[in-house]
Protein backbone atom coordinates (compact mmCIF):
# COMPACT_ATOMS: atom_id res chain seq x y z
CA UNK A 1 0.00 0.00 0.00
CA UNK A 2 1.24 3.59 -1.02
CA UNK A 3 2.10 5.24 2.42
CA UNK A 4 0.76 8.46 0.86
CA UNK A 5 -2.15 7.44 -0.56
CA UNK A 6 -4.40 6.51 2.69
CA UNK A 7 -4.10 10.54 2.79
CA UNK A 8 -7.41 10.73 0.00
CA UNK A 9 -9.82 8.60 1.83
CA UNK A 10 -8.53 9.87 5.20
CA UNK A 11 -8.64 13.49 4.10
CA UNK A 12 -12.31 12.83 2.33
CA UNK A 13 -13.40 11.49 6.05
CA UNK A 14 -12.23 14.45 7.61
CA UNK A 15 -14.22 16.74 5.08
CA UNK A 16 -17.69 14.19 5.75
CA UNK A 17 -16.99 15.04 9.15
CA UNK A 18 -16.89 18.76 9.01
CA UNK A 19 -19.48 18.46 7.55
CA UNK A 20 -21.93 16.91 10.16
CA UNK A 21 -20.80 20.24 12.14
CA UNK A 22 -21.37 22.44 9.32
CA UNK A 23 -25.18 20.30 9.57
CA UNK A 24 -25.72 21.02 12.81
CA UNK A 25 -24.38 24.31 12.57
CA UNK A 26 -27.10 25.45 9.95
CA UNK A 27 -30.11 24.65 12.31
CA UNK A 28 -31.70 27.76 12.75
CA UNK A 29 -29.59 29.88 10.40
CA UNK A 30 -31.40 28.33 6.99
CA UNK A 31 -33.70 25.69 6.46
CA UNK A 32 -33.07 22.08 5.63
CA UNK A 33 -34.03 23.14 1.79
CA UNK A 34 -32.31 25.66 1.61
CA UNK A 35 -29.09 24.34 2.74
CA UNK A 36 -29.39 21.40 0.80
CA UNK A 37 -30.22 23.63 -2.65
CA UNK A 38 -27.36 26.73 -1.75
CA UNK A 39 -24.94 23.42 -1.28
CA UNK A 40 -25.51 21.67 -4.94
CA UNK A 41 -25.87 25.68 -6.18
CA UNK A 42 -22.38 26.46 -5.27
CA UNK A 43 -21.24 22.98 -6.30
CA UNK A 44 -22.67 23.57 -9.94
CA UNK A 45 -20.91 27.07 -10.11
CA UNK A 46 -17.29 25.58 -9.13
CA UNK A 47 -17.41 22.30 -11.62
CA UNK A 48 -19.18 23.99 -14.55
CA UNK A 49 -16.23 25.81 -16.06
CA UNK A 50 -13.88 22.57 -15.62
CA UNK A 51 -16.65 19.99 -16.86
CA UNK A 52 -19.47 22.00 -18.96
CA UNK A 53 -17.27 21.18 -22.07
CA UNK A 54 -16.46 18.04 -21.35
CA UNK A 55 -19.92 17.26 -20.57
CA UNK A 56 -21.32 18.66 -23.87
CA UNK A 57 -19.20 16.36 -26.08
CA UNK A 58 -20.61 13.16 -23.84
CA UNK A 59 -23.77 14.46 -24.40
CA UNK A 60 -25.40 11.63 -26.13
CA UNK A 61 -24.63 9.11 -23.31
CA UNK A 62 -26.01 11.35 -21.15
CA UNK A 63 -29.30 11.76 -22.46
CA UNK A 64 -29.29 7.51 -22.91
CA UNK A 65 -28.39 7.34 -19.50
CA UNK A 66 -30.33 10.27 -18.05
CA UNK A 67 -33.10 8.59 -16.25
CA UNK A 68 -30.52 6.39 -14.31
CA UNK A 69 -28.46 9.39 -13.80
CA UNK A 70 -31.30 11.30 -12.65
CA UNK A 71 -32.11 8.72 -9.79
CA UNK A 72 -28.55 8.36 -8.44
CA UNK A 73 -29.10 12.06 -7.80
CA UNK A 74 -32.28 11.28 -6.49
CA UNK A 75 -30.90 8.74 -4.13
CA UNK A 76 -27.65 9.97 -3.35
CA UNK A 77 -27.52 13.45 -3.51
CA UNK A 78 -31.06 15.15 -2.86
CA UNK A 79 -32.79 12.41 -0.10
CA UNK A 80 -29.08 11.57 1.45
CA UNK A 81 -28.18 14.85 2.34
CA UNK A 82 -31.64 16.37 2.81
CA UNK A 83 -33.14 13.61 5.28
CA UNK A 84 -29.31 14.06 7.17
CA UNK A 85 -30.29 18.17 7.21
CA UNK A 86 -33.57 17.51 8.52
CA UNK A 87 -32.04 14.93 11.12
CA UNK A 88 -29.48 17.73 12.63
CA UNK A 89 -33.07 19.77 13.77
CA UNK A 90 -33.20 16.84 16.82
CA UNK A 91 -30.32 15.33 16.60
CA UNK A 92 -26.53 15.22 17.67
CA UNK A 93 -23.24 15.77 15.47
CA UNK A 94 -22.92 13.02 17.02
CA UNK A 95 -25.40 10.81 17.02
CA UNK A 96 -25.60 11.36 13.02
CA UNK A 97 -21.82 10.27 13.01
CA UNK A 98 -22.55 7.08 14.42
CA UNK A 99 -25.95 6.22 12.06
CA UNK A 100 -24.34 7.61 9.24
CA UNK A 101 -21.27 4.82 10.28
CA UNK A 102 -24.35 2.27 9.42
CA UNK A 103 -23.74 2.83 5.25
CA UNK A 104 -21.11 0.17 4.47
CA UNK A 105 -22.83 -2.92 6.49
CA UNK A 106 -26.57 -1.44 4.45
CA UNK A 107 -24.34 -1.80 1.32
CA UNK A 108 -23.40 -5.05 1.74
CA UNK A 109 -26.86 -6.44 2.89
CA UNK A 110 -28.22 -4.42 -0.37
CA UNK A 111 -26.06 -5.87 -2.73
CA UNK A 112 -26.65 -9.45 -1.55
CA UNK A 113 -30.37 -8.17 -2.51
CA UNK A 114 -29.75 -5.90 -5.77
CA UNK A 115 -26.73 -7.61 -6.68
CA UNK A 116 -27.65 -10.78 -6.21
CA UNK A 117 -24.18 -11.22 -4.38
CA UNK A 118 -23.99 -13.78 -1.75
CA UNK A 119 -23.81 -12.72 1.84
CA UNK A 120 -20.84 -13.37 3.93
CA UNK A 121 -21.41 -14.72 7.11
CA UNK A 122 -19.34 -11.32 8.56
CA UNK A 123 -22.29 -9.78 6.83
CA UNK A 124 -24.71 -11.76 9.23
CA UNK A 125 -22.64 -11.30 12.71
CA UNK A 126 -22.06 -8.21 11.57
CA UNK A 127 -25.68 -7.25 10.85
CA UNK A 128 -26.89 -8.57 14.28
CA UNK A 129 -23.99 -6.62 16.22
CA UNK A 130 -24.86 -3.67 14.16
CA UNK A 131 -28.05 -3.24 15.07
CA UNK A 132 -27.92 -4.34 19.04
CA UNK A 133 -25.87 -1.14 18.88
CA UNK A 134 -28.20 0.62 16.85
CA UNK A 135 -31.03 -0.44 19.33
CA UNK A 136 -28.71 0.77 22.55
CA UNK A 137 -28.16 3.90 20.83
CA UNK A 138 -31.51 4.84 19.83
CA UNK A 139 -32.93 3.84 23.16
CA UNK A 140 -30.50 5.84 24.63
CA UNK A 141 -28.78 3.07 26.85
CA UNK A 142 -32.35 1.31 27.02
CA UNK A 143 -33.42 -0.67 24.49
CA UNK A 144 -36.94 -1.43 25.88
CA UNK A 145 -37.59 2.23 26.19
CA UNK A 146 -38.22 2.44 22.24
CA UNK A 147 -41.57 0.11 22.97
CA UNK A 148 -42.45 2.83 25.15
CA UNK A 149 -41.86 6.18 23.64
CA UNK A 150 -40.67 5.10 19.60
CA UNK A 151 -38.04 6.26 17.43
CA UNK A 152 -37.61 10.14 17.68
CA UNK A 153 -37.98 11.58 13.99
CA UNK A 154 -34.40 12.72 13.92
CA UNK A 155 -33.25 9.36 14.32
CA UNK A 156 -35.83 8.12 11.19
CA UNK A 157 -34.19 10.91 8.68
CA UNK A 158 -31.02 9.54 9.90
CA UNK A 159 -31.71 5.94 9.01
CA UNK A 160 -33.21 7.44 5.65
CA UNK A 161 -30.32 9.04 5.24
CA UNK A 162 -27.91 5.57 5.35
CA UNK A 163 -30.47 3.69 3.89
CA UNK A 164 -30.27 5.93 0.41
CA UNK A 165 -26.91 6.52 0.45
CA UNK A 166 -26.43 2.77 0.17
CA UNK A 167 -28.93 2.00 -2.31
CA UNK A 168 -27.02 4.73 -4.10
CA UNK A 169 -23.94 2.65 -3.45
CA UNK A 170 -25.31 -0.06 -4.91
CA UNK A 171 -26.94 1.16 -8.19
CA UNK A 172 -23.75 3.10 -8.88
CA UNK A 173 -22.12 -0.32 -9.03
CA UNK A 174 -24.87 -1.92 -11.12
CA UNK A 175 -25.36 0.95 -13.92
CA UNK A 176 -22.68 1.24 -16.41
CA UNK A 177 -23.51 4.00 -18.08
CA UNK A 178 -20.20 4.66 -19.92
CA UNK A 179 -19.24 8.01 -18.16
CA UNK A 180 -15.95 9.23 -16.79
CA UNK A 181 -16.53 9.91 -12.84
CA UNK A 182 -16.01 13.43 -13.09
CA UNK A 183 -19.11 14.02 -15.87
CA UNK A 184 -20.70 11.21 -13.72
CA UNK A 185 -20.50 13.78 -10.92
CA UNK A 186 -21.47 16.31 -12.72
CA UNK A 187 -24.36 15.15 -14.45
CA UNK A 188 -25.69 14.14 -10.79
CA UNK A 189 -25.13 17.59 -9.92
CA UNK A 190 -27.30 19.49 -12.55
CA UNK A 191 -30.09 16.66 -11.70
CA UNK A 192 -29.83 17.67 -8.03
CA UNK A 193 -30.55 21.15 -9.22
CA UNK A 194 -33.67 19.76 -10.76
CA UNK A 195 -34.99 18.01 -7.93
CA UNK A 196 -34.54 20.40 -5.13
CA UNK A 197 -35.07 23.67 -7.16
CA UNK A 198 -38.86 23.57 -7.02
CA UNK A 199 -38.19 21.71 -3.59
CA UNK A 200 -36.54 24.70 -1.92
CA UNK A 201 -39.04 27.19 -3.57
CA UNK A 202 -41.98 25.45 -2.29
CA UNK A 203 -40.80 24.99 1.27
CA UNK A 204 -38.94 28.22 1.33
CA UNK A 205 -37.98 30.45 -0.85
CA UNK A 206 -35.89 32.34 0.99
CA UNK A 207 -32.49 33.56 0.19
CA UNK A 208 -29.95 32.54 2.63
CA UNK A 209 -28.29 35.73 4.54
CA UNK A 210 -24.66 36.35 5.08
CA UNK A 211 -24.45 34.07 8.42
CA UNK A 212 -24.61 31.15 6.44
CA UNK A 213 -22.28 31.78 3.75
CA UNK A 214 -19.32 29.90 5.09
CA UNK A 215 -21.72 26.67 6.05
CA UNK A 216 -23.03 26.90 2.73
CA UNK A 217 -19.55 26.99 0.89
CA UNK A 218 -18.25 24.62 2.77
CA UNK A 219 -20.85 22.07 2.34
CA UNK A 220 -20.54 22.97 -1.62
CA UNK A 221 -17.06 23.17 -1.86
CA UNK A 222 -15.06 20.66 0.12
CA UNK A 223 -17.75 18.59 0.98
CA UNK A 224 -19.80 18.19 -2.67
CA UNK A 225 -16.69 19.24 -5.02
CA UNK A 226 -13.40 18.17 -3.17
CA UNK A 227 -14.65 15.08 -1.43
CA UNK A 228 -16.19 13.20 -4.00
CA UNK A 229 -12.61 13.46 -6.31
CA UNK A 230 -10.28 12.73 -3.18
CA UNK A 231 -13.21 9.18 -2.35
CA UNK A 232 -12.17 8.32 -6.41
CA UNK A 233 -8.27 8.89 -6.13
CA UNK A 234 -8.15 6.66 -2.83
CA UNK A 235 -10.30 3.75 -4.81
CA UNK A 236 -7.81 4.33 -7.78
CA UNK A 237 -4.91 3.72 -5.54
CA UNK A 238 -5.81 1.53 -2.47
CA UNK A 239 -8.76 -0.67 -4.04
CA UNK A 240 -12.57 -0.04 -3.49
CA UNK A 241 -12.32 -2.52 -0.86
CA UNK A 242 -9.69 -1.18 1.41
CA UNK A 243 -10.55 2.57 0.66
CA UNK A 244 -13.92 1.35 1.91
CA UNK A 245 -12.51 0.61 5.43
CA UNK A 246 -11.97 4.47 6.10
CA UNK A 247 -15.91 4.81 6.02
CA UNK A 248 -15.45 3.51 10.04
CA UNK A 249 -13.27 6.48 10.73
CA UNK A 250 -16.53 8.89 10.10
CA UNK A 251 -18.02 8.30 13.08
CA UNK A 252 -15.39 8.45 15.40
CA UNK A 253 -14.01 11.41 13.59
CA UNK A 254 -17.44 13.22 14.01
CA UNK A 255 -17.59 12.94 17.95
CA UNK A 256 -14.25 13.69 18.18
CA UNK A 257 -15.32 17.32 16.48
CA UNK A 258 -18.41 17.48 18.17
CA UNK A 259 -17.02 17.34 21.34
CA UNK A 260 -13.89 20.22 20.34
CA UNK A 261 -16.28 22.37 18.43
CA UNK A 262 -20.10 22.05 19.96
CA UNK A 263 -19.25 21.17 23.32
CA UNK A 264 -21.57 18.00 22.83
CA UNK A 265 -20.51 15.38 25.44
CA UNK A 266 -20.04 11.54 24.67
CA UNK A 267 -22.25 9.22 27.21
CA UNK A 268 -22.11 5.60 28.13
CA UNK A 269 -24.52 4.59 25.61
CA UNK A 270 -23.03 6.55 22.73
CA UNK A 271 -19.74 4.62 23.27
CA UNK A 272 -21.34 0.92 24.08
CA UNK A 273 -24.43 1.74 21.10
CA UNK A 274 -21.50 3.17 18.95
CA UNK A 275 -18.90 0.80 19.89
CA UNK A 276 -21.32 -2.11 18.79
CA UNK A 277 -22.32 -0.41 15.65
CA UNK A 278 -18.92 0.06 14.46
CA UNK A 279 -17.38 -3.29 15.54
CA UNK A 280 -20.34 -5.33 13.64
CA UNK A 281 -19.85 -2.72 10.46
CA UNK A 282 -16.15 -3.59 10.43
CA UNK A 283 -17.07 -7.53 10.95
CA UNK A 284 -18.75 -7.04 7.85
CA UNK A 285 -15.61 -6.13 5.82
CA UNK A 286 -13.38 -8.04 7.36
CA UNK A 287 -14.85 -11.40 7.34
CA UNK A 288 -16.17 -11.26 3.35
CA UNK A 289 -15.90 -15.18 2.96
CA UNK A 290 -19.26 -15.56 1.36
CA UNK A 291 -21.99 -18.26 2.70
CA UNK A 292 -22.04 -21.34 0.16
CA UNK A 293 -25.02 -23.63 0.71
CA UNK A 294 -24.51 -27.05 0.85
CA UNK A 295 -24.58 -29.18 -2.10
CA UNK A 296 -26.84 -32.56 -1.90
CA UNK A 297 -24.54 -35.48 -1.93
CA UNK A 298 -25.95 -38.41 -4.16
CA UNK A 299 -25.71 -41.97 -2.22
CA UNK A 300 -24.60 -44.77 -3.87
């Protein structure tokens, strides 16, 4: 393994994690439509003068492959990012670290369904550990409590949130549509636009002031431009499989802000619930030997 390049996935981590702050940040300065419109605005503005040309000359595969492209933006770029905005109204820096920490075990039982790829048993264990954590953490140390009082609605987007950013995973594996992963990006970008365009003018409409300017250029910037180029050079270099392993530093990463920059403070159950989640997600990649059923053996 390059010694240098862990620095792209580690350094596209550290962005995802700023940018949990920069979510929780926002809550009260815009709305969740807002934010999530200024941030694929900006984004648009920065890559069109480095991709519009290229993008125009691939034209025809992107019109063939529009509707596909048009739901990866869907999945992974308008619901991802809007249910996590809509999450940080209830919820922790924290707490949407750990969920969010939920994506790579959700791609791997997705696939097995999508893909038709056979589950490892890691994938199993994994799943089970995964979500006793998931249950201490939502219950808040108390797993029983969520009979009494439910699933708070922050912790719903934030499930959302995994849950489409996983399906995203996995349909950007399946579809082929014979674009470079810059016009890829790009073409996700303008379809973002599309979506949440009569989105934020429906459910707002208003113009975001001059307190949000640096949350809103840094969620467009580093976060929707930087990141996504950083995630491709660290697959290019390490392997998907191995860059993949970095997604378990997001969490931890995330508290570690949250506690330096918001003063939040890290409780038993965020550390057992957390701890759980995170050890069953990294089961999951570890142990990838996939289950083979047995084959009937004919008696003589």
């Amino acid at each position: 393994m390059p010694p240098l390049a862990v620095l792209f996935p580690f350094s596209c981590m550290a962005i995802w994690a700023g940018n949990g702050i920069v979510s929780k940040l926002s809550v009260g300065l815009l709305s969740p439509a807002a934010m999530a419109w200024s941030r694929w605005l900006v984004a648009a503005l920065i890559l069109t003068p480095f991709l519009a040309r290229s993008a125009w000359r691939q034209r025809v595969r992107i019109w063939a492959g529009f509707g596909k492209l048009a739901m990866l933006a869907l999945l992974g770029m308008v619901l991802n990012q809007t249910f996590g905005y809509y999450a940080a109204q209830t919820l922790g820096a924290t707490e949407i670290g750990l969920m969010m920490g939920l994506t790579p075990l959700l791609t791997v039982l997705l696939s097995a369904w999508v893909l038709h790829e056979r589950p490892s048993w890691g994938a199993l264990l994994g799943g089970l550990i995964s979500l006793l954590g998931l249950l201490v953490l939502l219950g808040q140390g108390n797993p029983a409590q969520l009979l009494q009082q439910g699933v708070q609605a922050g912790s719903l987007y934030m499930l959302m949130s995994a849950l489409t950013y996983a399906l995203y995973s996995v349909l950007l594996k399946r579809w082929q549509l014979g674009l470079d992963s810059w016009t890829m990006l790009y073409g996700q970008v303008l379809c973002s636009l599309l979506f949440l365009t009569p989105f934020f003018l429906l459910n707002d409409g208003t113009l975001p002031d001059s307190r949000a300017l640096w949350l809103i250029l840094y969620a467009g910037i580093p976060t929707s431009a930087l990141s996504p180029w950083l995630w491709m050079q660290g697959i290019s270099r390490l392997g998907a499989n191995r860059t993949a392993i970095f997604m378990n530093l997001l969490p931890i990463m995330t508290a570690v802000l949250a506690v330096s920059l918001l003063g939040e403070t890290l409780t038993p159950y965020h550390l057992i619930g957390g701890g759980l989640t995170l050890f069953g997600v990294l089961i999951a990649q570890l142990m990838v030997k996939p289950i083979v059923s047995r084959k009937a053996v004919p008696v003589s």
